[in-house]
Protein backbone atom coordinates (compact mmCIF):
# COMPACT_ATOMS: atom_id res chain seq x y z
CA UNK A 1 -10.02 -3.44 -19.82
CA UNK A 2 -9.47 -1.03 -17.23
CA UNK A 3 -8.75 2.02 -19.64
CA UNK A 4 -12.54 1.68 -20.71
CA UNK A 5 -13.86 2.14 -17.23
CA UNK A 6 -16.40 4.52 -16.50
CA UNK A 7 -16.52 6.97 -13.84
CA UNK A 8 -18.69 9.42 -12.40
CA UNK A 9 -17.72 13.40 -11.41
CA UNK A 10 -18.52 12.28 -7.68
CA UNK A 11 -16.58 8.92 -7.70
CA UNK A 12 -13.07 11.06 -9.27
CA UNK A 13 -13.64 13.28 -6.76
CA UNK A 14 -13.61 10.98 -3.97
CA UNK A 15 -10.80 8.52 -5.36
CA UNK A 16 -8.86 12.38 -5.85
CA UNK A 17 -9.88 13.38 -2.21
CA UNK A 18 -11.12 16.87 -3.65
CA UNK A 19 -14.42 18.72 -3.35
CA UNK A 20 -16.69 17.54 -6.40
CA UNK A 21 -17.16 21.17 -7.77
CA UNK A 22 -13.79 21.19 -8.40
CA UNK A 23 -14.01 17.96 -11.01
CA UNK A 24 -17.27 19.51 -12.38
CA UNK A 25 -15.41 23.04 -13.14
CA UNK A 26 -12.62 20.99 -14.96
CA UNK A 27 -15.51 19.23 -16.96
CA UNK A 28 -17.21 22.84 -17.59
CA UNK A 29 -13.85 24.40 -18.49
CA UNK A 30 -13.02 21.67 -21.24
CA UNK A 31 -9.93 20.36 -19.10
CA UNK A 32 -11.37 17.18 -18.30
CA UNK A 33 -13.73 15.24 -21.26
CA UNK A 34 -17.02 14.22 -20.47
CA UNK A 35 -19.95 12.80 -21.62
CA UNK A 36 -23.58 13.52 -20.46
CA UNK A 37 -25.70 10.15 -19.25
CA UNK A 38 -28.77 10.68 -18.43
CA UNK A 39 -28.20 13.17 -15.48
CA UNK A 40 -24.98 12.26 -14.44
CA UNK A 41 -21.37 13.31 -16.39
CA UNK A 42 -18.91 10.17 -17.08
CA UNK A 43 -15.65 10.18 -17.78
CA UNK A 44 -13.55 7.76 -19.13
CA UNK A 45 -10.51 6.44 -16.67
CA UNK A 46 -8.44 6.55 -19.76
CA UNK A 47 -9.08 10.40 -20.08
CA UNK A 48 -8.96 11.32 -16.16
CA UNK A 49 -5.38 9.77 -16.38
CA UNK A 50 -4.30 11.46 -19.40
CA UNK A 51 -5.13 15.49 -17.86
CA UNK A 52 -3.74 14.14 -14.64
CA UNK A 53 -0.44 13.54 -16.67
CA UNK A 54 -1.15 16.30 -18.44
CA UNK A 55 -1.32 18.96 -15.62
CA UNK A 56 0.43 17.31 -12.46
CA UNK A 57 -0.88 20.53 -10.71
CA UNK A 58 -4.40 20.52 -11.66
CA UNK A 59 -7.19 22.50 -9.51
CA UNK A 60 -9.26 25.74 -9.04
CA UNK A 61 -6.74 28.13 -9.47
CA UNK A 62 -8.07 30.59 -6.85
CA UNK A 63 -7.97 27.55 -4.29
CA UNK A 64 -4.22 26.99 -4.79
CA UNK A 65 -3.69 30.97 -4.94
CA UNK A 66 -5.10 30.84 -1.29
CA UNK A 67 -3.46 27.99 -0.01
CA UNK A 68 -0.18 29.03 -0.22
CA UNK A 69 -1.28 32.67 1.47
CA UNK A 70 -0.21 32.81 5.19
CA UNK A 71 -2.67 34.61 7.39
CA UNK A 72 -1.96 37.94 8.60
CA UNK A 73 -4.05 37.85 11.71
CA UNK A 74 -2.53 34.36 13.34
CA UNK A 75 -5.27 35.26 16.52
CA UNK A 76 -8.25 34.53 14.41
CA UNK A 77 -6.95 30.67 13.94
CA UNK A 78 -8.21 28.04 16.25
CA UNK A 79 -6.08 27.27 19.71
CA UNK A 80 -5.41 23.58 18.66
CA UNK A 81 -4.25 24.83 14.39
CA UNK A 82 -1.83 27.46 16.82
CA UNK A 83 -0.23 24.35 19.07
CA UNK A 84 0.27 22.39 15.70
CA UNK A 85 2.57 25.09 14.15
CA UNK A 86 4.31 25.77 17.23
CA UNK A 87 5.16 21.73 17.47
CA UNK A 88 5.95 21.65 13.87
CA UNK A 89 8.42 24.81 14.35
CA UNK A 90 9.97 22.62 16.99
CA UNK A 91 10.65 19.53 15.06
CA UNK A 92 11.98 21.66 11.99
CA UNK A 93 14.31 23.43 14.58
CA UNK A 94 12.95 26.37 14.65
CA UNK A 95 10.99 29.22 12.40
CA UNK A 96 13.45 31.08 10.44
């Protein structure tokens, strides 16, 4: 059954595309069960589906704090991140 699967904190974090510490902070903070094996955490598929239901907007709350913070100082970003917002702009018709 596919509910009973097993997974580690390494292999959610890859299937999730996030940065491993992240899945390990949910398992510290009590959001996500887990069960110590040996040395490694596993989690139950069953459960990982359940928070993601759960909280749609999971993640490190300073990380999504920072993500939505526009930079004051636009010089300090690379040439190439600079030439991707101006295209974008372009194709959205403008910045408003």
């Amino acid at each position: 059954m596919v509910d009973d699967q097993l997974l580690t904190l390494p292999e959610i974090a890859q299937t999730l595309g996030m940065n491993p510490s992240t899945v390990r902070l949910w398992v510290r903070e009590g959001r996500l069960p887990a069960e110590k094996v040996g040395r490694k955490w596993i989690v139950r598929r069953a459960d990982l589906e359940q928070m993601l239901a759960d909280q749609p907007h999971v993640g490190h709350p300073r990380g999504a704090e920072s993500a939505s913070k526009t930079p004051e100082d636009w010089s300090e970003q690379p040439e190439q991140a600079m030439m991707d917002l101006a295209s974008s702009a372009q194709l959205l018709g403008g910045v408003r």
